[in-house]
Protein backbone atom coordinates (compact mmCIF):
# COMPACT_ATOMS: atom_id res chain seq x y z
CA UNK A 1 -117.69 -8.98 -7.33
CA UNK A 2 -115.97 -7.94 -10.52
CA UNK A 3 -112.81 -8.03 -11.91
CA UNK A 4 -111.83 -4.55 -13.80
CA UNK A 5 -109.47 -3.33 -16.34
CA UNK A 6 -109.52 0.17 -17.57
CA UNK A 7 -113.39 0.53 -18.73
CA UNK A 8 -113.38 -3.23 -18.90
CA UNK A 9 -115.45 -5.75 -16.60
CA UNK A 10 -115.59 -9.25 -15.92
CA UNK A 11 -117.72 -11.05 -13.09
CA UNK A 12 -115.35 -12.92 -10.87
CA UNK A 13 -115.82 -15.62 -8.08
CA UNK A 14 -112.42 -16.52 -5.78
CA UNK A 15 -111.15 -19.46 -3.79
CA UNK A 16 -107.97 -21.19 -2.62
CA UNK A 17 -108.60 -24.29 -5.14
CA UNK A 18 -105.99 -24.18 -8.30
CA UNK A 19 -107.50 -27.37 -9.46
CA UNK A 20 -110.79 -25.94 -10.12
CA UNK A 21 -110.89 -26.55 -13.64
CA UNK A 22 -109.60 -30.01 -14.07
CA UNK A 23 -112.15 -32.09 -16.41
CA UNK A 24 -114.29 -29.04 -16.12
CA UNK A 25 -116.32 -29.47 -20.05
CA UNK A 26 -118.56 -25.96 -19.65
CA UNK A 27 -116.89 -22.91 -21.30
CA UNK A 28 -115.00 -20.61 -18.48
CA UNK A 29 -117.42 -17.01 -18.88
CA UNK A 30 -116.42 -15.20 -15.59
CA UNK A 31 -112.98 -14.91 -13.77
CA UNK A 32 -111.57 -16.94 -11.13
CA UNK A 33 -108.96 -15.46 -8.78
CA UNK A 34 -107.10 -18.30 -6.74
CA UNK A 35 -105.43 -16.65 -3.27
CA UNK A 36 -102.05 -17.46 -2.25
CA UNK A 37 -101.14 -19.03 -5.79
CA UNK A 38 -97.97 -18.58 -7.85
CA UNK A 39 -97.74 -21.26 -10.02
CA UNK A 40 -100.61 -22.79 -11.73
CA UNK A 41 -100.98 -26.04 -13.88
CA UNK A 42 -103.70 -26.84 -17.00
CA UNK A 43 -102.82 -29.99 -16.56
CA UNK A 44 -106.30 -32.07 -17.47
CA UNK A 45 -108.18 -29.13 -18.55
CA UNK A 46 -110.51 -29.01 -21.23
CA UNK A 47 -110.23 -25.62 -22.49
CA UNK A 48 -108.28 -22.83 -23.59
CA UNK A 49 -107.55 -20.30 -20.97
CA UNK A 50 -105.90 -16.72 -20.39
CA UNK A 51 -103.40 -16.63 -17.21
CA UNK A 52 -102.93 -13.67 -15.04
CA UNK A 53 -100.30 -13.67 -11.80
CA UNK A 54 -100.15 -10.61 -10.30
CA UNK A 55 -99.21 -9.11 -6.52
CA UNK A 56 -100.89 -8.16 -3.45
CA UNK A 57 -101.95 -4.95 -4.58
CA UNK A 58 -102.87 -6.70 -8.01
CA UNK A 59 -100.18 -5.37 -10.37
CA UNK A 60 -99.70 -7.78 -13.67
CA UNK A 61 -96.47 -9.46 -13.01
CA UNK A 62 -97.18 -12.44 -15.71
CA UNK A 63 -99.84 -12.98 -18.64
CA UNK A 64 -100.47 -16.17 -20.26
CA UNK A 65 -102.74 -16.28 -23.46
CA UNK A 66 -104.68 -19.21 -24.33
CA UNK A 67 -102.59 -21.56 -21.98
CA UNK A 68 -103.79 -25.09 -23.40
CA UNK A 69 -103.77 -28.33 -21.49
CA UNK A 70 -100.83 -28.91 -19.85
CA UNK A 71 -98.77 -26.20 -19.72
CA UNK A 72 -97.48 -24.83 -16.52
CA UNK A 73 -97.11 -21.45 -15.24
CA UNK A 74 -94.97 -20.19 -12.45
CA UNK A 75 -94.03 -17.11 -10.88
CA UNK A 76 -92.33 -16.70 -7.72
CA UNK A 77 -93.11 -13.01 -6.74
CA UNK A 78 -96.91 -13.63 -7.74
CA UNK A 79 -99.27 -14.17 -4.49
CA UNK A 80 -102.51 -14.02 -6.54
CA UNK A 81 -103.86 -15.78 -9.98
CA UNK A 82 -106.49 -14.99 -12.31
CA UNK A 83 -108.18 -17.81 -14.77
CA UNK A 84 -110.03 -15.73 -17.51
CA UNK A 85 -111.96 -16.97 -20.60
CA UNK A 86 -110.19 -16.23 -23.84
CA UNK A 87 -109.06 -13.08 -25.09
CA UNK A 88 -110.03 -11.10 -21.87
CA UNK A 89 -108.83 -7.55 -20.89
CA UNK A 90 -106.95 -8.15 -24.55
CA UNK A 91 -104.78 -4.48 -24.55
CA UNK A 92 -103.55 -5.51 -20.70
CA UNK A 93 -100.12 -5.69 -20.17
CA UNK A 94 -97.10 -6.39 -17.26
CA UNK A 95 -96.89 -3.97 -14.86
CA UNK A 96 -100.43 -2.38 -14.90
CA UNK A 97 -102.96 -2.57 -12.42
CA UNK A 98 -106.15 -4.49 -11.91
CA UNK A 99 -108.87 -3.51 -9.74
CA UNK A 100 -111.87 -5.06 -7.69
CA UNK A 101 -115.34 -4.04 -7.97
CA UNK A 102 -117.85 -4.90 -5.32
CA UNK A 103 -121.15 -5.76 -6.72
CA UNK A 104 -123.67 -2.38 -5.04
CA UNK A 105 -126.09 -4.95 -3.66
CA UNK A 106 -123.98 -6.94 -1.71
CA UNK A 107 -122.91 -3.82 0.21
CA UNK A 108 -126.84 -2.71 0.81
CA UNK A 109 -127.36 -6.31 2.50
CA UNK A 110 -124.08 -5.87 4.26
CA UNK A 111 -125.35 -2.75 6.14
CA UNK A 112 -128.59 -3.85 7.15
């Protein structure tokens, strides 16, 4: 699955987890979306990160660049949150709209 701005991709992987990235060393290259999250923590984090909350139907309702270890990030109206490397989807903004791209092959497999 991918995570999609405008003409812009990213792959992304999801999970209920928010402390996914605690002592994690490796540089973050794909996008993590945690369900059910509004408030998320960098607390023992190793690297720089870009913050995304948005709704249900995946409107930005919060961006955090380069959130460094900890910092916290909270927003009440958020249901969903996206960990991103650095500098990712760079011209989005609150308010616009992210979208979900399933990856063709998985839907091939899912129809045999």
């Amino acid at each position: 699955m991918k995570l999609k701005y405008k003409e812009e991709k990213i792959m992304l992987t999801m999970t209920t987890n928010s402390k996914l990235l605690k002592y994690h060393f490796q540089k973050l290259y794909y996008a993590i979306m945690i369900k059910n999250c509004n408030r998320y923590s960098t607390i023992a984090h190793k690297q720089r990160i870009d913050v995304i909350m948005t709704d249900d139907n995946l409107k930005v309702l919060s961006i955090k660049r380069e959130m460094h270890e900890n910092t916290f990030l909270e927003n009440l109206e958020a249901t969903t949150t996206f960990l991103l490397p650095l500098n990712s989807f760079i011209d989005l903004k609150v308010g616009e709209q992210l979208q979900l791209e399933e990856n063709p092959s998985i839907k091939k497999n899912e129809k045999k």
